[in-house]
Protein backbone atom coordinates (compact mmCIF):
# COMPACT_ATOMS: atom_id res chain seq x y z
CA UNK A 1 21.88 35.62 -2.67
CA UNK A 2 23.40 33.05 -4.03
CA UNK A 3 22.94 31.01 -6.99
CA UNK A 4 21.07 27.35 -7.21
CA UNK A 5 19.19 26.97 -4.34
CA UNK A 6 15.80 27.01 -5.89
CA UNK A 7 13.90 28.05 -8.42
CA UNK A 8 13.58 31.38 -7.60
CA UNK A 9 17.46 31.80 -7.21
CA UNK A 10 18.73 30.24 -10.60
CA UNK A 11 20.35 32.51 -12.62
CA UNK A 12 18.36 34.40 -15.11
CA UNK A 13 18.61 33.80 -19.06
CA UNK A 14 18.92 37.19 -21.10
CA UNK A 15 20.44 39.14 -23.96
CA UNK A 16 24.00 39.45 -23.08
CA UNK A 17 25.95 42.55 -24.71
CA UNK A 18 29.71 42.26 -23.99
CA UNK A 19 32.52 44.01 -25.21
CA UNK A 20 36.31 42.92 -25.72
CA UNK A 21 36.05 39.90 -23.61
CA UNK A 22 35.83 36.39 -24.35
CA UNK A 23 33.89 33.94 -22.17
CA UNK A 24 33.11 30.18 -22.04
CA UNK A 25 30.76 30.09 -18.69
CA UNK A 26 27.13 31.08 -18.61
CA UNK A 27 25.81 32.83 -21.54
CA UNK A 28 28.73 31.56 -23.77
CA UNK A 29 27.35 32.95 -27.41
CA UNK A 30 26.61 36.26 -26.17
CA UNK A 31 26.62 38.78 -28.99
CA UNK A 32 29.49 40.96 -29.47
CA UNK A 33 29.32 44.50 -30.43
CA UNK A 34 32.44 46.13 -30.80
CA UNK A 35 32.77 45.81 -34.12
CA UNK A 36 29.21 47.30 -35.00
CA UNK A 37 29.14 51.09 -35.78
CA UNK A 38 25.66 52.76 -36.01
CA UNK A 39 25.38 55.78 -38.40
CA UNK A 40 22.28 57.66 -39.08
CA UNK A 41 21.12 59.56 -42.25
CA UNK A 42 19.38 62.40 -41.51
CA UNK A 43 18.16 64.66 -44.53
CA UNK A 44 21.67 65.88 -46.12
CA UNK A 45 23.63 64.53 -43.13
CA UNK A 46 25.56 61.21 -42.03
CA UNK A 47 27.12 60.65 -39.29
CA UNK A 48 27.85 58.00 -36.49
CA UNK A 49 25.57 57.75 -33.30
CA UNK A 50 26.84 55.00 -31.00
CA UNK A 51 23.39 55.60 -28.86
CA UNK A 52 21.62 54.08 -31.57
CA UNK A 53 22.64 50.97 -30.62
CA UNK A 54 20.08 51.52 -27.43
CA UNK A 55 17.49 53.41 -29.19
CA UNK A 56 19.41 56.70 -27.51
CA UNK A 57 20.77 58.19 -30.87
CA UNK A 58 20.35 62.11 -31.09
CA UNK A 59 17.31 61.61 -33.36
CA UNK A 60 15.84 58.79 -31.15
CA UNK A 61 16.23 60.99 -27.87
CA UNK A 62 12.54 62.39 -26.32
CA UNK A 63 10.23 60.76 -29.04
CA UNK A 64 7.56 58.13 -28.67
CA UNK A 65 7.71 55.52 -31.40
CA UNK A 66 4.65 53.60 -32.75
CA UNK A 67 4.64 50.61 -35.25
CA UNK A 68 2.10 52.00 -37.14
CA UNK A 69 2.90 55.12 -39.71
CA UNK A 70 -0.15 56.54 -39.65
CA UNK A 71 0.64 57.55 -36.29
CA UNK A 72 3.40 59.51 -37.44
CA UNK A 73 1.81 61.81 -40.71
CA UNK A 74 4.12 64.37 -40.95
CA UNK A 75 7.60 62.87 -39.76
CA UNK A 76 10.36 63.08 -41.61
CA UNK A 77 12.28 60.18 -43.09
CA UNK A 78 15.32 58.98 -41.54
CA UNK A 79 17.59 55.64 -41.11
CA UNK A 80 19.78 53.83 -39.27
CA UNK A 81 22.52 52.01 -41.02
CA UNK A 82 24.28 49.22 -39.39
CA UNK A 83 27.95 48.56 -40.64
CA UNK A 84 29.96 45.62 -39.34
CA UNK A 85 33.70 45.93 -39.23
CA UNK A 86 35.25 42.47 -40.32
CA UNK A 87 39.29 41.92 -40.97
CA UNK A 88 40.95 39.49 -42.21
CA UNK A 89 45.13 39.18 -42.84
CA UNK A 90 44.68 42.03 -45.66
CA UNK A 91 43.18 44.28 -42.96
CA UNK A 92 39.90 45.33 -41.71
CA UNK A 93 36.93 46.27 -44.09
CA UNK A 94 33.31 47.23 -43.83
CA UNK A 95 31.84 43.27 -43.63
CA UNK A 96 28.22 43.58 -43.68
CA UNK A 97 25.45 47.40 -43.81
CA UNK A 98 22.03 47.27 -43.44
CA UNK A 99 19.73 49.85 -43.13
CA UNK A 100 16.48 50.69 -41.37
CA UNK A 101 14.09 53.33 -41.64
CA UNK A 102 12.38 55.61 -39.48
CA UNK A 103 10.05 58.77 -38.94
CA UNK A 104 10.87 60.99 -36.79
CA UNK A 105 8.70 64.23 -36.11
CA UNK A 106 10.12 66.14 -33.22
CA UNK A 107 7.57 68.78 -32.92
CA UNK A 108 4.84 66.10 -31.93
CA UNK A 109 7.38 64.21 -30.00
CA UNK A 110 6.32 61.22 -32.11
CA UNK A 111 8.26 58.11 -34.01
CA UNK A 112 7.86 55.42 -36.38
CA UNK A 113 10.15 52.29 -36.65
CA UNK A 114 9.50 48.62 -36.54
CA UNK A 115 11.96 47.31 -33.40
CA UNK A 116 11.87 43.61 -34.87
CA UNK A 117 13.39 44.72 -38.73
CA UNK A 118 16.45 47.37 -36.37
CA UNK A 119 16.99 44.15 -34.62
CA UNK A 120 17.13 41.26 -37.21
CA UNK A 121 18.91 44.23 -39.65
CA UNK A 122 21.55 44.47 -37.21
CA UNK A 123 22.17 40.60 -36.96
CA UNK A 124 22.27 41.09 -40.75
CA UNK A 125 25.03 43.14 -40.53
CA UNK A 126 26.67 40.77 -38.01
CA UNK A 127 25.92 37.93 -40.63
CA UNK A 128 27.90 39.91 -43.19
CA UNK A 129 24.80 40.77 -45.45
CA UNK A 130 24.47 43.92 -47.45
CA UNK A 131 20.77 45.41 -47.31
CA UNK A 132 20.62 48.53 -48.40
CA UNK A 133 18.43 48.72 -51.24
CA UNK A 134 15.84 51.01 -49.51
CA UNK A 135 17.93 53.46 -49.69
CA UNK A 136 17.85 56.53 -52.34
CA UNK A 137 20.63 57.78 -54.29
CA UNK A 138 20.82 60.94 -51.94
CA UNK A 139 20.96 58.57 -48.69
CA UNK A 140 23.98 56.34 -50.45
CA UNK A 141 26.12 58.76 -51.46
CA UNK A 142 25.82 59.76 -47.81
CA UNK A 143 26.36 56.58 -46.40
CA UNK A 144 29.43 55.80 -48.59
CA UNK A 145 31.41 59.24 -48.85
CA UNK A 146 31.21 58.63 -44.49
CA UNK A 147 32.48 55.38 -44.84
CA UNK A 148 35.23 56.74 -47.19
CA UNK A 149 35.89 59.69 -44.64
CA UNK A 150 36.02 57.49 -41.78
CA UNK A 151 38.41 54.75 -42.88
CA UNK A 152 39.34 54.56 -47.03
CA UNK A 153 41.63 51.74 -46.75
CA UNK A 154 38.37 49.64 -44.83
CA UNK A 155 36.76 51.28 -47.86
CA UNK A 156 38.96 49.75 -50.33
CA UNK A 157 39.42 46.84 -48.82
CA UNK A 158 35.77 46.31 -48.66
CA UNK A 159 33.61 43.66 -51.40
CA UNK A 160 32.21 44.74 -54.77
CA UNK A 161 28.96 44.29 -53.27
CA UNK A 162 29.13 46.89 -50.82
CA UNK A 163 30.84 49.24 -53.05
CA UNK A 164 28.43 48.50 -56.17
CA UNK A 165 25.28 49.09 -53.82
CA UNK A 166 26.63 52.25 -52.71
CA UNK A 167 27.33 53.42 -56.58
């Protein structure tokens, strides 16, 4: 089919996802994720999911979410946390974490999460913002003794604000 020769055939407009290349042509200022690591913080555990980043994560997998919580009356709390790598000439550091929440109850096959606040918490991230305030004591110390694990020197290399949020 090709391209131009009437309405029907123009090329279609979306949300373009690429990784490690750099275009100029159609959908110039598509979003680039490579540097975007998803971890989730389940109970007493943190770790990294890339399938979060499609709504696949381990947790996500086989439920049915609904916006509304009451929907959901005995899941269990859970969140996403989306951490931007940035570097500059001192090397890379952790440039922007937000986190969202969710319920998850796996017995009823059911879920709770608003898509809109995953979505404009993950362009957060990309914006280098720190959100994490939602989070409790348990879920930080989580969230930053994985960062530490994964990389220290992006650790140390990252802001006060990230590593004052996460005290």
């Amino acid at each position: 089919m090709e391209q131009g020769k009437g309405p029907e055939m123009k090329k279609k407009l979306g949300f373009n996802l690429i990784a490690g290349e750099k275009h100029k042509g159609f959908g110039a200022g598509s979003i680039d994720l490579n540097s975007v690591a998803c971890v989730i913080i389940d109970g007493d555990e943190a770790y990294m999911d890339a399938g979060a980043m499609h709504a696949k994560s381990k947790i996500e997998k086989r439920i049915k979410f609904s916006m509304n919580k009451e929907d959901v009356p005995n899941g269990r709390q859970c969140w996403i946390v989306w951490v931007a790598v940035d570097r500059t000439e001192e090397g890379a550091f952790y440039g922007g974490a937000t986190a969202c929440e969710m319920l998850i109850d796996e017995e009823a096959r059911r879920g709770w999460k608003i898509l809109a606040d995953h979505v404009n918490k993950l362009d957060y991230a990309l914006k280098r913002r720190y959100i994490l305030g939602e989070l409790g004591d348990k879920e930080k110390q989580l969230l930053k003794n994985l960062l530490i694990e994964h990389n220290e020197e992006w650790w140390n290399n990252s802001p006060e604000t990230l590593q004052e949020a996460l005290s």
